[in-house]
Protein backbone atom coordinates (compact mmCIF):
# COMPACT_ATOMS: atom_id res chain seq x y z
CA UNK A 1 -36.78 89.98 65.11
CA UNK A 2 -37.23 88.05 62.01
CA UNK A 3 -40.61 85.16 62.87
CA UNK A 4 -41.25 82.29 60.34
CA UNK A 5 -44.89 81.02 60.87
CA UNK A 6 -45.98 78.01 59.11
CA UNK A 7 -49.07 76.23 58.10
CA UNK A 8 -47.50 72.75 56.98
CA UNK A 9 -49.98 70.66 54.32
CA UNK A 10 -51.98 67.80 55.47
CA UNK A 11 -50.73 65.11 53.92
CA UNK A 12 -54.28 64.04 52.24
CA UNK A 13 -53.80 67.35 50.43
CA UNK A 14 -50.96 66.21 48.14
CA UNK A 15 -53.09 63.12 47.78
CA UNK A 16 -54.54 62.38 44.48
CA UNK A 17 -57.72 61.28 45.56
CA UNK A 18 -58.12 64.89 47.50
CA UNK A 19 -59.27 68.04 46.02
CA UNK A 20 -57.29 70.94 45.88
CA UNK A 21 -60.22 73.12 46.24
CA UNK A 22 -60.73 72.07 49.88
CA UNK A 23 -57.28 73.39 50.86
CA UNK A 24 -57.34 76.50 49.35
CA UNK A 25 -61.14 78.15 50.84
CA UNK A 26 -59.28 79.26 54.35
CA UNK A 27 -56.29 81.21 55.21
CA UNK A 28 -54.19 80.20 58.78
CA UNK A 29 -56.15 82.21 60.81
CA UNK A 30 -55.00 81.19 64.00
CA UNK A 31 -51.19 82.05 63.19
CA UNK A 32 -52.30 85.42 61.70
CA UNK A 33 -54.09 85.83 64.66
CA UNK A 34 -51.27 85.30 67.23
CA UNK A 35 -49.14 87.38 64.97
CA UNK A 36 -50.79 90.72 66.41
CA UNK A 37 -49.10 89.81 69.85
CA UNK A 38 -45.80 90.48 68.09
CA UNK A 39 -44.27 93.85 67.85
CA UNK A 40 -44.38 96.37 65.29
CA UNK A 41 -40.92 96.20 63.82
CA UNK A 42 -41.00 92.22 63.64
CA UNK A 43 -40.46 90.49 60.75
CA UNK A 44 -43.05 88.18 59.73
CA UNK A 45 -43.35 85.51 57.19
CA UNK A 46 -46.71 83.79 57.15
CA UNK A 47 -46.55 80.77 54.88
CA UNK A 48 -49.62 78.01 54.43
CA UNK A 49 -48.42 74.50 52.14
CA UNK A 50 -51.47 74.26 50.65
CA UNK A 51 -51.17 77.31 48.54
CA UNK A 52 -47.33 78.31 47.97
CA UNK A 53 -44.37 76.17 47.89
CA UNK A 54 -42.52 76.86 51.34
CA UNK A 55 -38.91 78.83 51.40
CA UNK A 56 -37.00 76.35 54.05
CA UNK A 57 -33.66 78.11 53.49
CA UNK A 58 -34.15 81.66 55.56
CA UNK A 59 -32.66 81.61 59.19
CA UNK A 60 -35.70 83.42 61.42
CA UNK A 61 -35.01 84.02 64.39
CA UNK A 62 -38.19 82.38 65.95
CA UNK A 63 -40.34 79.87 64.01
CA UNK A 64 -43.94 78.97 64.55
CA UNK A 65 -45.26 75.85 63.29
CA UNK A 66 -48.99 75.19 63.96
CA UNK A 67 -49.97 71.12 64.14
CA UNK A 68 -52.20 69.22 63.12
CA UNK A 69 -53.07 65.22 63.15
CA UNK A 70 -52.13 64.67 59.40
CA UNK A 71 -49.31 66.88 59.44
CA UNK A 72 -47.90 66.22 62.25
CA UNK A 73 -44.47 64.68 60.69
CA UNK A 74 -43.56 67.16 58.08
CA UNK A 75 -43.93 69.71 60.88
CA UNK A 76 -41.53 67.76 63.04
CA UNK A 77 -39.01 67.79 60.01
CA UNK A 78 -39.64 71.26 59.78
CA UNK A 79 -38.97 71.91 63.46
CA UNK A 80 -36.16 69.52 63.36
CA UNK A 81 -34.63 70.97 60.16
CA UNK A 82 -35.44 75.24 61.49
CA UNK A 83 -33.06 73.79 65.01
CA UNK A 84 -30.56 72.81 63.29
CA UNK A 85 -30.18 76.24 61.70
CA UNK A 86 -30.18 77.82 64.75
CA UNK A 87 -33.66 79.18 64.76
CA UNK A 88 -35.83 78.89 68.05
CA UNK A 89 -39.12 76.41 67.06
CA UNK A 90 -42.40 76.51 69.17
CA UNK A 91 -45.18 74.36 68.19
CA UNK A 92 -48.24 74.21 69.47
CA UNK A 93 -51.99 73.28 67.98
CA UNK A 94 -54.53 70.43 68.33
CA UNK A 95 -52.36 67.29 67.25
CA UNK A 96 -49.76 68.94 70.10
CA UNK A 97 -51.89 69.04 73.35
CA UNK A 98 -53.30 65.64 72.43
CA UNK A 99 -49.67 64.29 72.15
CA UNK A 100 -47.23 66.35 74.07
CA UNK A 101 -44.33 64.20 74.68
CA UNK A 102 -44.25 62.99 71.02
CA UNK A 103 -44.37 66.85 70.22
CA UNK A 104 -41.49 67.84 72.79
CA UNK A 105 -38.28 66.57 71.37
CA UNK A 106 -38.85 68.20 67.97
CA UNK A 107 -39.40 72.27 69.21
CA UNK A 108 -37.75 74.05 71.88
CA UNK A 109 -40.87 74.89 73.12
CA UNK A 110 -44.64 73.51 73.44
CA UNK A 111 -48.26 75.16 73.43
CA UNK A 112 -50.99 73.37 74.95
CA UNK A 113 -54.23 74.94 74.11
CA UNK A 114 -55.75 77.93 73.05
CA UNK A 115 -52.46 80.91 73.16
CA UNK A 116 -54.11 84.04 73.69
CA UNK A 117 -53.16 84.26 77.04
CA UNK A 118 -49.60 82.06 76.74
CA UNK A 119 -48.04 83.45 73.57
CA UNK A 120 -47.92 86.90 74.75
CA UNK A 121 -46.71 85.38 78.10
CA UNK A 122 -43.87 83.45 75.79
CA UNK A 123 -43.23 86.35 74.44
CA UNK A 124 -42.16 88.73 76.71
CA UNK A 125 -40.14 85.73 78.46
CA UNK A 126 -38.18 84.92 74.97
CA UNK A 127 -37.38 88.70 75.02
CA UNK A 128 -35.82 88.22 78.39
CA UNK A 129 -33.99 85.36 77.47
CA UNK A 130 -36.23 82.83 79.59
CA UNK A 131 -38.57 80.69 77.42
CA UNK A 132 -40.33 78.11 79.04
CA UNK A 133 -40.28 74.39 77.79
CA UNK A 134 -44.54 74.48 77.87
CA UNK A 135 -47.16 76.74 78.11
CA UNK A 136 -50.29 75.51 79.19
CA UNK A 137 -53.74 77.82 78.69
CA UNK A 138 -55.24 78.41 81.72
CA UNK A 139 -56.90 81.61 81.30
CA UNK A 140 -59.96 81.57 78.99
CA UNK A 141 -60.91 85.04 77.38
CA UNK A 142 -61.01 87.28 73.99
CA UNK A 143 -61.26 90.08 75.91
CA UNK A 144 -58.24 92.65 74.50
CA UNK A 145 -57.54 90.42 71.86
CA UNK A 146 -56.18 92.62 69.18
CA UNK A 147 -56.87 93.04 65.63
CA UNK A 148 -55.98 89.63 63.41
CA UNK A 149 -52.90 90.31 61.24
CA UNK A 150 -54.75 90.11 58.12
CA UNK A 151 -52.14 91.84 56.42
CA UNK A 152 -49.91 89.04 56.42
CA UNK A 153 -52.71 86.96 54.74
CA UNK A 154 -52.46 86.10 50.69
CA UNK A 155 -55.97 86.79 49.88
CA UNK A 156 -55.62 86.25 46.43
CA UNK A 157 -55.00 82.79 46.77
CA UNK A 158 -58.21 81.56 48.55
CA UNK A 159 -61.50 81.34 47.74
CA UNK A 160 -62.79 82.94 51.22
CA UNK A 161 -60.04 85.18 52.54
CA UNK A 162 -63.02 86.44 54.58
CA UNK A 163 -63.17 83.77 56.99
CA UNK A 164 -63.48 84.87 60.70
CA UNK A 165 -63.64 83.04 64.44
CA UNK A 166 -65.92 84.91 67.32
CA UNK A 167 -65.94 82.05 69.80
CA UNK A 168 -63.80 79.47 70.66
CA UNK A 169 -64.52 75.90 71.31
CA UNK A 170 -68.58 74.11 71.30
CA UNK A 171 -70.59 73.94 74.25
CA UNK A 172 -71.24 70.21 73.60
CA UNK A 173 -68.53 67.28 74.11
CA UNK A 174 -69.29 64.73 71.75
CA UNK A 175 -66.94 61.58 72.21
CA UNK A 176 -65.05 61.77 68.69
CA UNK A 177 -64.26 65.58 68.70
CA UNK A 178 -60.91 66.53 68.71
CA UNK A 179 -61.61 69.70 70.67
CA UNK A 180 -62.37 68.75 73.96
CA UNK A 181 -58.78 67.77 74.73
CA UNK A 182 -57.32 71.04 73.36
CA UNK A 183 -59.72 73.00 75.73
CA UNK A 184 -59.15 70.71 78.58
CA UNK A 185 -58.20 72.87 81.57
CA UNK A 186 -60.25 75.56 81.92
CA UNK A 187 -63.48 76.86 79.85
CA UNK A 188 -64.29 74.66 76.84
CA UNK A 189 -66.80 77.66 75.01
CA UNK A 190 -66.19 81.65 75.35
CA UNK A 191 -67.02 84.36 73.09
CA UNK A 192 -65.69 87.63 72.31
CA UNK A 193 -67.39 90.92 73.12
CA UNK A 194 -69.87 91.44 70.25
CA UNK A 195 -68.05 95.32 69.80
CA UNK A 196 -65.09 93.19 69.18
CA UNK A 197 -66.73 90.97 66.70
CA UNK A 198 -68.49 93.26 64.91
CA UNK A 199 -65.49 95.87 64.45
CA UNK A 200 -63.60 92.81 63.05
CA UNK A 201 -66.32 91.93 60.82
CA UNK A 202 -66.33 95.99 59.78
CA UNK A 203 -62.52 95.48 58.90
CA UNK A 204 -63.42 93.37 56.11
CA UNK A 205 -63.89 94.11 52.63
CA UNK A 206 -66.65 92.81 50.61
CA UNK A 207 -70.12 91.11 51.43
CA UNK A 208 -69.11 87.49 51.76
CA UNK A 209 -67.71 85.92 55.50
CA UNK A 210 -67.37 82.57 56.51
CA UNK A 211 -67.71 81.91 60.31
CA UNK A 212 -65.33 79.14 61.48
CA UNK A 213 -66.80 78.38 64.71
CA UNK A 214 -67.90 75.11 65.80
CA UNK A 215 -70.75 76.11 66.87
CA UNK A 216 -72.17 80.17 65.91
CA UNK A 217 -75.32 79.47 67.75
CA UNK A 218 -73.62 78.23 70.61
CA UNK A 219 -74.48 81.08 72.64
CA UNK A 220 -77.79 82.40 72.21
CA UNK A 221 -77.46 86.22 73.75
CA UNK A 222 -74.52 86.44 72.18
CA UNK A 223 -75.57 85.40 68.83
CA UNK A 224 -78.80 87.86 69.11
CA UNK A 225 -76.43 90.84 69.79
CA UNK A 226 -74.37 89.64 67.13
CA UNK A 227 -77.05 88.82 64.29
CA UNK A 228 -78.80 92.77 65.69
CA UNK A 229 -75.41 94.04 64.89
CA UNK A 230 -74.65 92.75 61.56
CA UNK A 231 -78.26 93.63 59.99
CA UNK A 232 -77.64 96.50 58.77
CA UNK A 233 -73.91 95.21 57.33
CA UNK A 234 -75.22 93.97 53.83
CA UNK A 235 -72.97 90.38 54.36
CA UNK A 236 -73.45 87.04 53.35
CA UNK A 237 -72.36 84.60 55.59
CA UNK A 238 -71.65 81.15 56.34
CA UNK A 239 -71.45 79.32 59.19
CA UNK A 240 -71.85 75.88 61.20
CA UNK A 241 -74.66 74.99 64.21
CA UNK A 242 -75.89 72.12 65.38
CA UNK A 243 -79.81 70.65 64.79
CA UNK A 244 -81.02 71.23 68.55
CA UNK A 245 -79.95 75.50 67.93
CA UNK A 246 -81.93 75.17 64.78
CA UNK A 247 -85.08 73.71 66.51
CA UNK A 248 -84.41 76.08 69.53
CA UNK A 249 -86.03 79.52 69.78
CA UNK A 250 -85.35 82.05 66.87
CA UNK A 251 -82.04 82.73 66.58
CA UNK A 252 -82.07 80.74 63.25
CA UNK A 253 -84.52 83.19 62.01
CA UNK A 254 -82.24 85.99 63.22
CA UNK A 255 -79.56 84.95 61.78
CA UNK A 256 -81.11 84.33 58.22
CA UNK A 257 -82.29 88.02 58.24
CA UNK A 258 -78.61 89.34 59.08
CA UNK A 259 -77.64 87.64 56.41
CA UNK A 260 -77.22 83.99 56.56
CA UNK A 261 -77.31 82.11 53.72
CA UNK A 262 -75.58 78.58 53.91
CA UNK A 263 -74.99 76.18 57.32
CA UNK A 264 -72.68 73.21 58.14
CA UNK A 265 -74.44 70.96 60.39
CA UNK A 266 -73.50 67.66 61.91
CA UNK A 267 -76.32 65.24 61.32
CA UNK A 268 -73.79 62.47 62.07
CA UNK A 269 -75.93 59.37 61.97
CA UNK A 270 -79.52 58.53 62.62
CA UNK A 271 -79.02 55.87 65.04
CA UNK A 272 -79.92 56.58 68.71
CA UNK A 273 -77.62 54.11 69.55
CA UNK A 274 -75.08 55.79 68.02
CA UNK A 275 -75.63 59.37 69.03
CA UNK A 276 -75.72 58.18 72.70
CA UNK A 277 -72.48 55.83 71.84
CA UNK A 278 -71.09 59.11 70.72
CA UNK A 279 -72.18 61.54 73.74
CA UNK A 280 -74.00 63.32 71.10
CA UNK A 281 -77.02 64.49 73.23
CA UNK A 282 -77.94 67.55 71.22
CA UNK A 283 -79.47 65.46 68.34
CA UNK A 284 -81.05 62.89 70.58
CA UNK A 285 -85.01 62.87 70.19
CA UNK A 286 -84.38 65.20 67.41
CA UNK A 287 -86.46 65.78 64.55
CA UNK A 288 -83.65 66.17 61.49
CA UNK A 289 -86.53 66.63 58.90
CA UNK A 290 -88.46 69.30 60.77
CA UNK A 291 -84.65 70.79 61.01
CA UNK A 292 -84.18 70.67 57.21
CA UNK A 293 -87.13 72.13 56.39
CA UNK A 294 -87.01 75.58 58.73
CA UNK A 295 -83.31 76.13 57.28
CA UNK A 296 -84.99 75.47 53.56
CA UNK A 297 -88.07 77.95 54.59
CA UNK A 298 -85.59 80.49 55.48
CA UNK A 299 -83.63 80.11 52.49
CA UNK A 300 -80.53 78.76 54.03
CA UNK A 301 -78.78 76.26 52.13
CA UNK A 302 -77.24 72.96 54.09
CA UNK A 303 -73.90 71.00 54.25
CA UNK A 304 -74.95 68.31 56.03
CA UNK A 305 -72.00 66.10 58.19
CA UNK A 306 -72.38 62.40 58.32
CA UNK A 307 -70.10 59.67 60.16
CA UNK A 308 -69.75 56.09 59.20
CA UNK A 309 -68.61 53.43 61.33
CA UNK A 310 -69.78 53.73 64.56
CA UNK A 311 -70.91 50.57 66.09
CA UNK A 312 -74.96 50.44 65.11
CA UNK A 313 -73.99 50.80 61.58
CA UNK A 314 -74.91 48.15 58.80
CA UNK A 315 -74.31 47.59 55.45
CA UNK A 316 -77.38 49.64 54.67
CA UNK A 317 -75.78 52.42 56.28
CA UNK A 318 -74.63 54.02 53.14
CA UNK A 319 -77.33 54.05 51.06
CA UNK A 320 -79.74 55.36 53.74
CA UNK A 321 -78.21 58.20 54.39
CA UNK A 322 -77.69 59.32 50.34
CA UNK A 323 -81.45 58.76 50.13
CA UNK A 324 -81.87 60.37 53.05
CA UNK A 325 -79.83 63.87 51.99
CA UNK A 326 -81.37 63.75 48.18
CA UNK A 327 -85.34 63.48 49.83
CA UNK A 328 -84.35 66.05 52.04
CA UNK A 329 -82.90 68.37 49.22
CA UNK A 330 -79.05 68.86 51.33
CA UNK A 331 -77.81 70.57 49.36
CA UNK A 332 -73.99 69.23 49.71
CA UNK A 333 -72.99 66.41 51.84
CA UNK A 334 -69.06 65.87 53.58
CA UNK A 335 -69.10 62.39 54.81
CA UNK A 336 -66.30 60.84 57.22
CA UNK A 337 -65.20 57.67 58.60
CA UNK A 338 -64.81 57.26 62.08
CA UNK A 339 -61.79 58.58 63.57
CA UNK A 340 -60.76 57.92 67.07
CA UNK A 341 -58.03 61.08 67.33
CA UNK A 342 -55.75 60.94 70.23
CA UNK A 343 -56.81 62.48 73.43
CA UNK A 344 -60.49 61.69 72.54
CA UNK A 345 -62.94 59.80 74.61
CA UNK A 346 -63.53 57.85 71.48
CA UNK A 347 -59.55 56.79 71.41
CA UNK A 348 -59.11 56.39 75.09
CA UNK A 349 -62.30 53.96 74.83
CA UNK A 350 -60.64 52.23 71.72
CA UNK A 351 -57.49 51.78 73.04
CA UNK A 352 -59.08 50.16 76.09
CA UNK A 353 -60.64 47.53 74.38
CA UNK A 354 -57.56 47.45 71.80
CA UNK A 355 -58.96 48.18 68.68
CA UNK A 356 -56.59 50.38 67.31
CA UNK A 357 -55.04 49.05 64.35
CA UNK A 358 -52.75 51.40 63.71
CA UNK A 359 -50.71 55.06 65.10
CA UNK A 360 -49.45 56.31 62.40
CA UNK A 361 -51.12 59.36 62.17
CA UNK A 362 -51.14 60.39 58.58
CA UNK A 363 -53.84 58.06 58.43
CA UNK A 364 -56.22 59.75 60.59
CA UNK A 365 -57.44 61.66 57.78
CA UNK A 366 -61.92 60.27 58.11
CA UNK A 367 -61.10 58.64 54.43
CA UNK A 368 -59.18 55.40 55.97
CA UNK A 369 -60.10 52.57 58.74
CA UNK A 370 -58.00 52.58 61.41
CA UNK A 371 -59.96 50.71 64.00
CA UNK A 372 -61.24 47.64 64.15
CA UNK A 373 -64.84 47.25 63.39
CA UNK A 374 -67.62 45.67 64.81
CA UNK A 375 -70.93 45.30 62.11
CA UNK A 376 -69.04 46.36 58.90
CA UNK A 377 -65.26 44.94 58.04
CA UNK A 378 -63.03 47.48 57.25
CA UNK A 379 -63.60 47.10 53.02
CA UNK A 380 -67.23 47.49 53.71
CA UNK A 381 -66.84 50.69 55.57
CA UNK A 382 -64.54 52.54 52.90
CA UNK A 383 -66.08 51.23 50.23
CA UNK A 384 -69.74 52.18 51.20
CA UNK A 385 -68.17 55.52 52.36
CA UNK A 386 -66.78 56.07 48.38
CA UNK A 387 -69.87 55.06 47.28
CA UNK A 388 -71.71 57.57 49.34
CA UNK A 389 -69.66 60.42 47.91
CA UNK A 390 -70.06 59.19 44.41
CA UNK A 391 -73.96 58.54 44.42
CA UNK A 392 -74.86 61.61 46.46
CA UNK A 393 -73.19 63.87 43.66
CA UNK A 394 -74.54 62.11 40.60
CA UNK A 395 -75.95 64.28 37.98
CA UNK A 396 -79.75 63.28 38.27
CA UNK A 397 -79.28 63.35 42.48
CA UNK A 398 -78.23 66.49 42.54
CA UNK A 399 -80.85 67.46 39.79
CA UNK A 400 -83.98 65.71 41.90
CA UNK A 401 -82.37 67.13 45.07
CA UNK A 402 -82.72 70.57 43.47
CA UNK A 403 -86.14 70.16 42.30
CA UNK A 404 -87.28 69.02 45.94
CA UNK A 405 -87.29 73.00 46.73
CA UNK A 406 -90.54 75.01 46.45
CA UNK A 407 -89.27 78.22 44.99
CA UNK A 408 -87.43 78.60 41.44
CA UNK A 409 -84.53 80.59 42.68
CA UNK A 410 -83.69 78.03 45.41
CA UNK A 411 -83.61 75.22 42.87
CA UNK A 412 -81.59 77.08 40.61
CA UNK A 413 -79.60 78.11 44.23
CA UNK A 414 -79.12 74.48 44.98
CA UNK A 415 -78.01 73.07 41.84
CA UNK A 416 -74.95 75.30 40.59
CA UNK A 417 -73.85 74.90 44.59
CA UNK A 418 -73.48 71.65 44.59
CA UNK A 419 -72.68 71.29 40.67
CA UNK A 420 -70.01 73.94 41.08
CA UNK A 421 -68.74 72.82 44.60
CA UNK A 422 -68.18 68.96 43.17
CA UNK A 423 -68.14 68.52 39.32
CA UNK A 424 -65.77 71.37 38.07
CA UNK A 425 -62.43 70.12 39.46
CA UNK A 426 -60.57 70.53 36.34
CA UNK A 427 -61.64 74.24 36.57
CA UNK A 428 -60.90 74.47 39.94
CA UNK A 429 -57.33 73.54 39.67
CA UNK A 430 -56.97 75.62 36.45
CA UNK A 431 -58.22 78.71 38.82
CA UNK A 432 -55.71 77.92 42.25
CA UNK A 433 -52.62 77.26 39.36
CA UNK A 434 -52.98 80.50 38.16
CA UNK A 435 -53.98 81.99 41.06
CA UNK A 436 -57.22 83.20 40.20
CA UNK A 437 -59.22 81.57 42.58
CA UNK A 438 -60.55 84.70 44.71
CA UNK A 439 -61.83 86.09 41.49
CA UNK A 440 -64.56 83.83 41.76
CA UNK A 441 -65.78 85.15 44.98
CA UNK A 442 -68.20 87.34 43.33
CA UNK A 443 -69.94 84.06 41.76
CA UNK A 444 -70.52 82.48 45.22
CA UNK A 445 -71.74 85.77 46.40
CA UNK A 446 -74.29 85.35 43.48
CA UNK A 447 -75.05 82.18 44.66
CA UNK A 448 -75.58 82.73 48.59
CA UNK A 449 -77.61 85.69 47.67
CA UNK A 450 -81.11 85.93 49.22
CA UNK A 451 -83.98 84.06 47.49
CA UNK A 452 -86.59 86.14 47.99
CA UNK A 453 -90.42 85.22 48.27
CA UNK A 454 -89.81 82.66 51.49
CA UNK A 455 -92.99 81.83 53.02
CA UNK A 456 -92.45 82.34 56.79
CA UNK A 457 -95.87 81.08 57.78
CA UNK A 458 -94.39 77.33 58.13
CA UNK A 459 -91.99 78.08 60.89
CA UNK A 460 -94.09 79.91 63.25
CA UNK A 461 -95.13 77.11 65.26
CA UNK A 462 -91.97 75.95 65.27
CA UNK A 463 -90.64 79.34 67.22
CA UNK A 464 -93.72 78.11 69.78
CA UNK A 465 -92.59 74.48 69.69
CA UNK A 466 -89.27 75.83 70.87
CA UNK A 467 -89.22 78.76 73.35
């Protein structure tokens, strides 16, 4: 059986105001990873937008189409275009389950939720000539997954081929997050077995990895058997967690000394108000600083996740939250404006009180308004949220950011990070044209590399602060 599975672009990554660097760090892995449920003999074509131009004039004989909210409608003119050919399309993703009956009439069959347990189910029914119209996830495990098809992955043209997933979903259900209506239906956070994860992580070459979970600390047993296991691995990794696991315990500290070098984390916004607006209890009554400064002590660089927008904001807003990031040395920033995705509590709540300006969903992309506002008007919000991006990665902020660091090596750490990360786009695009972006890997292994001499003293109290 010939199988055509396709990442189509987001839309804001043909957009000139977008960096091509963002869409070429991660490779599909969730189509790779549904590709080991097909057989041995089967034909596969993995394709991903962002990095090749796509062949639309084969004839598979099934095509898989993953969706998301900003490329939604190129994947439906996919679908549309891979029916008329005769092929058999199944879609399925997170822009899918939030919007099933827009999704239906372009595939001849659906995927709501997570398909470890449905694809291999679809499967073995298209093989007897009795596909369903949707499969729904019910059953919630990793157990038996099998290896990810990493074979069908072009590692040469990303910057971290190495990415990996060991959980799926968060344990937390903040109102905006898309996830919570993609895992609606039966468990919303599961793990693999840690043998699994670590014989996964054993299959990969080199010392860099980049967990893609929500939430790697989400599960504290599982992330001590984890961290135990990978200490002895030599890796780098990064990875994402939110500010109550870093305050919580010691896994932080276990996970810097398997190898842990750089963490996304969602700050979000500093407003009470908003956090609670936002069902974003983990960072209530939280201290962000004290947060900060164990990562720092440990050595662990931060990309620290800010939203704009929500109600409590001012015009203000902006500008405390760049001073905010420089004082507290982050070492790169992603900023977003508010976006109330379909089959959110944050859209159903919206479209309650009808402030949803608009549905077309190519516009759902955090860099455009499409809500109506309550303290800030609409050219205040993306304006202050431009402004944010452009002051936080001046020159002499990322300079006194850098400086803010006790040890030499971290400043030095901290400054060609976020130097190389933002101001080198004209090299960047130079390296992805001639596809010699994952020859820079061993640079950003450079970079993550342990800065030795942390003082550990600081945090102790904080491991008794926390039990």
């Amino acid at each position: 059986m010939k199988v055509k599975m396709i990442l189509p672009a987001l839309t804001e990554a043909e957009n000139p105001f977008w960096r091509p660097i963002k869409y070429s760090l991660f490779p599909p892995l969730g189509l790779a990873t549904l590709a080991a449920y097909l057989a041995p003999d089967d034909e596969i074509d993995l394709q991903d937008q962002h990095v090749e131009k796509l062949n639309l004039d084969d004839r598979p004989d099934l095509v898989v189409i993953q969706v998301y909210i900003t490329n939604a409608y190129r994947a439906y003119q996919m679908a549309d275009h891979y029916r008329k050919m005769g092929s058999y399309v199944i879609l399925g993703g997170l822009h899918v389950t939030s919007l099933p009956l827009e999704a239906a009439p372009h595939a001849d069959t659906i995927f709501l939720g997570p398909g470890e347990d449905t694809f291999p189910k679809f499967l073995e029914d298209f093989k007897n000539k009795k596909p369903q119209k949707v499969y729904r996830s019910a059953i919630r495990t990793l157990e038996k997954v099998p290896p990810i098809r990493r074979d069908l992955i072009k590692r040469h043209l990303y910057l971290v081929p190495n990415s990996i997933v060991v959980t799926r979903g968060c344990p937390h259900h903040c109102s905006f997050c898309y996830k919570d209506a993609f895992f609606e239906g039966g468990r919303t956070f599961y793990t693999q077995e840690v043998d699994d994860a670590l014989a996964e992580i054993d299959r990969l070459p080199g010392r860099h990895l980049y967990f893609l979970d929500d939430h790697l600390l989400g599960n504290a047993l599982f992330g001590e058997a984890l961290f135990e296991g990978m200490k002895g691995m030599n890796r780098l990794f990064q990875g994402a967690a939110t500010v109550d696991s870093i305050l919580r315990g010691n896994l932080i500290e276990k996970a810097a000394e398997a190898g842990l070098r750089s963490l996304f984390v969602g700050f979000e916004t500093f407003s009470p108000q908003n956090l609670k607006q936002s069902n974003k209890k983990q960072n209530l009554e939280k201290d962000y600083t004290k947060a900060v400064n164990r990562l720092h002590s440990l050595g662990i660089m931060i990309n620290g996740s800010f939203v704009f927008g929500l109600d409590e904001d001012d015009k203000d807003v902006f500008k405390r939250t760049v001073d905010w990031g420089v004082k507290n040395a982050i070492t790169t920033s992603t900023y977003h404006i508010l976006t109330p995705y379909p089959g959110t509590e944050l859209f159903r709540s919206m479209e309650k009180q009808d402030r949803i300006l608009t549905r077309n969903w190519d516009m759902y992309n955090t860099r455009n308004v499409v809500f109506e506002t309550k303290k800030l008007t609409a050219d205040e919000l993306t304006n202050g949220y431009e402004w944010a991006y452009k002051q936080f990665y001046k020159w002499n902020n990322i300079f006194e950011a850098s400086l803010k660091h006790e040890l030499h090596t971290h400043k030095l750490k901290h400054f060609f990070y976020a130097g190389g990360w933002k101001k080198f786009e004209a090299v960047w695009n130079f390296l992805i044209k001639t596809k010699n972006l994952n020859n820079t890997l061993p640079l950003l292994e450079g970079v993550l590399a342990k800065v030795k001499g942390i003082d550990k003293t600081n945090i102790l109290p904080e491991i008794q602060t926390h039990p």
